[in-house]
Protein backbone atom coordinates (compact mmCIF):
# COMPACT_ATOMS: atom_id res chain seq x y z
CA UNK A 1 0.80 5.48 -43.79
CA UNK A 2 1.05 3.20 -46.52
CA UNK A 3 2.31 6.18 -48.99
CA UNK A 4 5.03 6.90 -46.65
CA UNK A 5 5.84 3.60 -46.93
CA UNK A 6 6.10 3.30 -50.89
CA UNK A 7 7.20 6.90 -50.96
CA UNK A 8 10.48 6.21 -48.84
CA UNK A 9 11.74 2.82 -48.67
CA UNK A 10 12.87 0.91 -45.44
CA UNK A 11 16.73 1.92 -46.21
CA UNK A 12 15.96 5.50 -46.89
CA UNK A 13 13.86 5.57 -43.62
CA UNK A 14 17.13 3.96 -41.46
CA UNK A 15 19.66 6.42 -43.25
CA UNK A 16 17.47 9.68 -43.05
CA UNK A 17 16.43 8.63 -39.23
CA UNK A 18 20.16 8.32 -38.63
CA UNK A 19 20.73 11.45 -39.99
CA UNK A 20 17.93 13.79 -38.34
CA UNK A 21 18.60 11.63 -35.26
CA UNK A 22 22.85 13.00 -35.27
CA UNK A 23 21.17 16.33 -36.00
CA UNK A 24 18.85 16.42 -32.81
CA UNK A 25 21.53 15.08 -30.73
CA UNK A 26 23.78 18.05 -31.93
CA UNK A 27 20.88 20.47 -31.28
CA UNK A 28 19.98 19.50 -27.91
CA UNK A 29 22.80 21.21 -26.42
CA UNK A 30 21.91 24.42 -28.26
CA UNK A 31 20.03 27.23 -26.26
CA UNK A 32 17.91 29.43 -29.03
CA UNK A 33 17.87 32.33 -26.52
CA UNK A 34 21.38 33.06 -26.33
CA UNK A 35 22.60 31.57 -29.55
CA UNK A 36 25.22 29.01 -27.88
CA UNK A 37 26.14 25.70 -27.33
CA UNK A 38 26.18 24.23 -23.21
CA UNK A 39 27.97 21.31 -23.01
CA UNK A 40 27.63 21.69 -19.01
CA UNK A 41 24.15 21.09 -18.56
CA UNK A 42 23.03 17.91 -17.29
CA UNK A 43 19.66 18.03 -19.14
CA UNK A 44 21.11 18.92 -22.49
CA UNK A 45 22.55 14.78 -22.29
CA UNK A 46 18.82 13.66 -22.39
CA UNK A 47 18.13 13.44 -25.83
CA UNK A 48 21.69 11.98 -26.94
CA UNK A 49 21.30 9.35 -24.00
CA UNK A 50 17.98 8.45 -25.08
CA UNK A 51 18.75 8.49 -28.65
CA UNK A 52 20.97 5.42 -28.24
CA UNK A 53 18.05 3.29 -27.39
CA UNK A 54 16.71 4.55 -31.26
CA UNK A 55 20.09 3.87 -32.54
CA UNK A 56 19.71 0.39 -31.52
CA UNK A 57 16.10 -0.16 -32.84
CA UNK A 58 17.38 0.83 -35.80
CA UNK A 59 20.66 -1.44 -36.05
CA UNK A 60 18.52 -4.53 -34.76
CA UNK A 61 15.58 -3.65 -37.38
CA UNK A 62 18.65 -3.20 -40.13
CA UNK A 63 20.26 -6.43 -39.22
CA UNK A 64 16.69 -8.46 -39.27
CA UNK A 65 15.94 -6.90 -42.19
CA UNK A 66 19.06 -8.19 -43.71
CA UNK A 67 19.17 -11.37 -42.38
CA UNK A 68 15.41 -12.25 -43.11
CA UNK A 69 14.91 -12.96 -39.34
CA UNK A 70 11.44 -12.80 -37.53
CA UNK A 71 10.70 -10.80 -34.75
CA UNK A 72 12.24 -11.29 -31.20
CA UNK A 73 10.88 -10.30 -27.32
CA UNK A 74 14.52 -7.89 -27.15
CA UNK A 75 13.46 -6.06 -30.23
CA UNK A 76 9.64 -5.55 -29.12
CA UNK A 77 11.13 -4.27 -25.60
CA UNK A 78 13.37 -1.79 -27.73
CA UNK A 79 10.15 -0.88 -29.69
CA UNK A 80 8.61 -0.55 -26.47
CA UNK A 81 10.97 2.04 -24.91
CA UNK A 82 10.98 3.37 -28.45
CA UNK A 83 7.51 4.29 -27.77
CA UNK A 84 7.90 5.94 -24.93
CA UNK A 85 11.02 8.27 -26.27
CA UNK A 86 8.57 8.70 -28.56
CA UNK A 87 6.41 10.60 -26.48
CA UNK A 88 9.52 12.56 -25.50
CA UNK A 89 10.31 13.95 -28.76
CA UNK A 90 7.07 14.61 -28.53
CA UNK A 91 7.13 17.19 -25.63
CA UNK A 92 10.28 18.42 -27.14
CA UNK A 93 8.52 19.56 -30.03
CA UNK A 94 5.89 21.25 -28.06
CA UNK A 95 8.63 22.47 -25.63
CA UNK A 96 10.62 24.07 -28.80
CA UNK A 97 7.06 25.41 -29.84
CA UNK A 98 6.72 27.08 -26.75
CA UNK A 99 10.01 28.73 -26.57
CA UNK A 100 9.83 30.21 -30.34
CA UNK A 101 5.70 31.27 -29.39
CA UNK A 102 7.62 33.28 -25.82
CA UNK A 103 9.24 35.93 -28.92
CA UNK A 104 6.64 38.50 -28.68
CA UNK A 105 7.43 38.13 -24.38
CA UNK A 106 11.30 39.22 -24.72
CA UNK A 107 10.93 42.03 -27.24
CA UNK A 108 12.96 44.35 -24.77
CA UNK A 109 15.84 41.97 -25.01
CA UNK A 110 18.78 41.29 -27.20
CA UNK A 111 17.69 38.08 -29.07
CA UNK A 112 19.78 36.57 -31.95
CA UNK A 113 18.99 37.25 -35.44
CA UNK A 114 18.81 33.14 -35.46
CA UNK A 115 16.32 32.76 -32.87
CA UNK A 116 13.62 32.02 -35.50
CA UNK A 117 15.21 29.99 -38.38
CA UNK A 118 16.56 27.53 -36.07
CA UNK A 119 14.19 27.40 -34.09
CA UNK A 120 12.05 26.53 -36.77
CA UNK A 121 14.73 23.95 -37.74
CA UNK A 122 14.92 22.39 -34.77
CA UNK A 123 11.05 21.98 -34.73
CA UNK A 124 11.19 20.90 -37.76
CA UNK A 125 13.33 18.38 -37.42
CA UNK A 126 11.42 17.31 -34.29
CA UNK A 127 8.61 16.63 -36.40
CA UNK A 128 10.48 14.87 -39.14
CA UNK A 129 12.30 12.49 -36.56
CA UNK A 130 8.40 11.57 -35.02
CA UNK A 131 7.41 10.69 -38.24
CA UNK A 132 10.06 8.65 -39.59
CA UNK A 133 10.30 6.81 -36.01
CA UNK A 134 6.38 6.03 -37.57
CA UNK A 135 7.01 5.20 -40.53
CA UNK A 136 10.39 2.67 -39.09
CA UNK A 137 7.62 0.93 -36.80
CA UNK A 138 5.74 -0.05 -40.06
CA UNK A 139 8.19 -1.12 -41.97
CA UNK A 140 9.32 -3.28 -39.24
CA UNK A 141 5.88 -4.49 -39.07
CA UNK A 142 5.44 -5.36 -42.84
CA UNK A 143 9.20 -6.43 -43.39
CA UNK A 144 9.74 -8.18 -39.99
CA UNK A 145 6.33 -9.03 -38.78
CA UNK A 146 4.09 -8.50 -35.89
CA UNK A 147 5.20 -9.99 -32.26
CA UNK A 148 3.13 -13.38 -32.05
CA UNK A 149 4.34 -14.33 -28.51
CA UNK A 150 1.57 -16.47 -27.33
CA UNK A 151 1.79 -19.56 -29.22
CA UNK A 152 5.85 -19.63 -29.41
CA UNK A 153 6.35 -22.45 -27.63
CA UNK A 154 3.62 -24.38 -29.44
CA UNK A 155 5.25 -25.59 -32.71
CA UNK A 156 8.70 -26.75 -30.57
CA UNK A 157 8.79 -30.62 -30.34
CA UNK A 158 8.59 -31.88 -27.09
CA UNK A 159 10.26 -35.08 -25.47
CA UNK A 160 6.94 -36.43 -24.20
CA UNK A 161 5.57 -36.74 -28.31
């Protein structure tokens, strides 16, 4: 990890997550079977919805960054959930693998001439959005710091000194 980290720096990481991030949201609302975009279907908003909560990670990591601010319990929640969207980019990738892998199944049918590029795109940009969501984590960890909750309270001074 750490060559990803000297390879792109913490502002090319926000600005390219940004960008792939705008990209999935556009893609999620394309169906590679039939070569159109549904604006109608209630599961095609997951992605966008859920990409908000990276948006913000992303602002609040940008604006500590800038501000040379330590670490915070709102951002580790965001990190948190972060985690767990994490995981569903993750099925989304597998899910996209398993729709370009059904090809072979629908050879009898009319299937776009695009079907494979983007679906490759879209996998591929899958993969590029997990591992820059990686690679944001530890630069927040080397440029923020780690989330030291236990003793917070500890170094505060108290009335009763």
């Amino acid at each position: 990890m750490k060559f990803f980290k000297d390879v792109l720096p913490w502002k090319w990481t926000l600005l390219l997550s940004i960008f792939i991030l705008l990209l999935v949201d556009v893609f999620s609302f394309y169906g590679l079977y039939t070569n159109k975009f549904y604006l109608f279907k209630i599961d095609n908003y997951i992605i966008p919805i859920l990409s908000i909560v990276h948006f913000v990670f992303l602002y609040v990591l940008w604006f500590k960054i800038k501000e040379k601010e330590l670490s915070d319990p709102p951002m580790r929640n965001l990190e948190y959930l972060l985690y767990v969207i994490g995981i569903i980019y993750v099925f989304k990738f597998f899910d996209t693998l398993f729709i370009l892998l059904t090809y072979n199944d629908y050879e009898n049918y009319l299937i776009p001439d695009t079907f494979i590029p983007l679906g490759l795109a879209i996998l591929f940009l899958y993969l590029v959005l997990l591992l820059l969501t990686t690679i944001t984590i530890a630069h927040r960890k080397q440029l923020v710091g780690t989330y030291h909750f236990d003793d917070m309270n500890q170094h505060v001074d108290n009335w009763g000194d």
